[in-house]
Protein backbone atom coordinates (compact mmCIF):
# COMPACT_ATOMS: atom_id res chain seq x y z
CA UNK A 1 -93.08 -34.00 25.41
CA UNK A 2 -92.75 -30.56 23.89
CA UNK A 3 -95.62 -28.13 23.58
CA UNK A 4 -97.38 -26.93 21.01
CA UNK A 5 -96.58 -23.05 20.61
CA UNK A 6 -99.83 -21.34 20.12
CA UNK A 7 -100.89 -18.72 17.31
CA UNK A 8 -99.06 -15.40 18.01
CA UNK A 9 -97.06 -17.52 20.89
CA UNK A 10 -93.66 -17.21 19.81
CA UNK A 11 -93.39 -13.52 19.40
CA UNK A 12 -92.99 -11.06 21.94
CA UNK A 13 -94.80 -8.29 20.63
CA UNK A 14 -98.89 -8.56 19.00
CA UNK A 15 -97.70 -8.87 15.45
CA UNK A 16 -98.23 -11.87 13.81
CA UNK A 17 -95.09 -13.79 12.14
CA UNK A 18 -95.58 -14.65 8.56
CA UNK A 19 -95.71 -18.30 9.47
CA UNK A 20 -98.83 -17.33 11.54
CA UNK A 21 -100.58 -15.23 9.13
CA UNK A 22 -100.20 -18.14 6.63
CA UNK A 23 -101.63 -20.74 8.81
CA UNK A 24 -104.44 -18.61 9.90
CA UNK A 25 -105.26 -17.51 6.55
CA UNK A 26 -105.46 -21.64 5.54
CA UNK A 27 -107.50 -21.89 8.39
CA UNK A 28 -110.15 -19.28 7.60
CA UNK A 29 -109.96 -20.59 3.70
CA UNK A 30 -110.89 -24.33 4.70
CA UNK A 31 -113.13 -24.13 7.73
CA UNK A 32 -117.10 -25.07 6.79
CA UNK A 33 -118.00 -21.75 9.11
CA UNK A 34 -119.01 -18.75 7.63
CA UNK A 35 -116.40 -16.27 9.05
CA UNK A 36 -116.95 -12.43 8.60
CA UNK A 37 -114.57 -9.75 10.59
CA UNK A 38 -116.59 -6.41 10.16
CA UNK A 39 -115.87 -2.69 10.99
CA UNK A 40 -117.18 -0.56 14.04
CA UNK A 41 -120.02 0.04 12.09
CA UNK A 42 -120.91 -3.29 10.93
CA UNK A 43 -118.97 -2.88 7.32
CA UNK A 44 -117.91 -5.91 6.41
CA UNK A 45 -113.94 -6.46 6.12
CA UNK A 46 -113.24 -9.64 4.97
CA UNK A 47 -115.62 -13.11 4.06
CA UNK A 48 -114.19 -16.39 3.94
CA UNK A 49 -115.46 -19.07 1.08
CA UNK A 50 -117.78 -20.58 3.67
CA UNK A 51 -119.57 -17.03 3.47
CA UNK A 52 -119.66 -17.01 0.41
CA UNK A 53 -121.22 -20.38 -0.28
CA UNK A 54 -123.73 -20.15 2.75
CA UNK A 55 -125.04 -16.39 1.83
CA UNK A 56 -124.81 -16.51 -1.80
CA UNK A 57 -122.25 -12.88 -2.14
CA UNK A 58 -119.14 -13.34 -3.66
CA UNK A 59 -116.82 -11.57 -0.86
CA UNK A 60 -116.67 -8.71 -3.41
CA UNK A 61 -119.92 -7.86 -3.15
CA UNK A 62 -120.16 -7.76 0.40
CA UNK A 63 -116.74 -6.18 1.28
CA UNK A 64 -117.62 -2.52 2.36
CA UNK A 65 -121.49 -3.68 2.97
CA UNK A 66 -123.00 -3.94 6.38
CA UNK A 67 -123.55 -7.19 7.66
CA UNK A 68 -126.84 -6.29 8.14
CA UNK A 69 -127.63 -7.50 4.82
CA UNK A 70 -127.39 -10.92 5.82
CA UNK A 71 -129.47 -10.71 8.73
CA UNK A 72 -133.46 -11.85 8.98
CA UNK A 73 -135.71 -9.24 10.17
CA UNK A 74 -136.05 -8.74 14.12
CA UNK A 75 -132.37 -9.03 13.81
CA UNK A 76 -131.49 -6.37 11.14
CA UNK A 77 -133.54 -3.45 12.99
CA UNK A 78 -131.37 -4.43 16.22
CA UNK A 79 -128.38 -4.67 15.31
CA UNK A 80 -126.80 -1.36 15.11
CA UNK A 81 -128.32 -0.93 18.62
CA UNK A 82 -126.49 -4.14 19.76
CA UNK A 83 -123.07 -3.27 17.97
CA UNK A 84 -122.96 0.02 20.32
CA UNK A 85 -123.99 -1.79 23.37
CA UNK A 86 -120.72 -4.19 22.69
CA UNK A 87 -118.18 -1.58 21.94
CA UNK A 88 -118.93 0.88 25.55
């Protein structure tokens, strides 16, 4: 029985093939979870349509914002402090 090659698997180096990126992209379109990747500094960089439909923001609007703003209050006053804890 032949296994499954894993995301990324077949290549040698850390780019992702084209035949990756597509399925990982169908993935994040289709998945109920609300998926965010965000900057250093809590920008947001992408939203999937599970973000969009749980928050309210089309990605648009929250492209470029920090993902503070959909964060309840302790939570928002916290999080920068936790974002530099994670990344020393």
């Amino acid at each position: 029985m032949a296994e499954t090659p894993k995301l990324g698997q077949q290549h040698s180096d850390q780019s992702i093939g084209q035949e990756d990126a597509g399925l990982l992209k169908a993935v994040l379109e289709t998945v109920v979870d609300g998926i965010l990747t965000i900057e250093e500094n809590g920008s947001i960089i992408t939203a999937n349509p599970a973000v969009e439909k749980i928050f309210g923001y089309s990605s648009q609007e929250l492209v470029g914002k920090n993902v503070k703003l959909l964060m309840p209050q302790p939570y928002v006053d916290e999080h920068d402090h936790y974002l530099s804890s994670y990344l020393t």
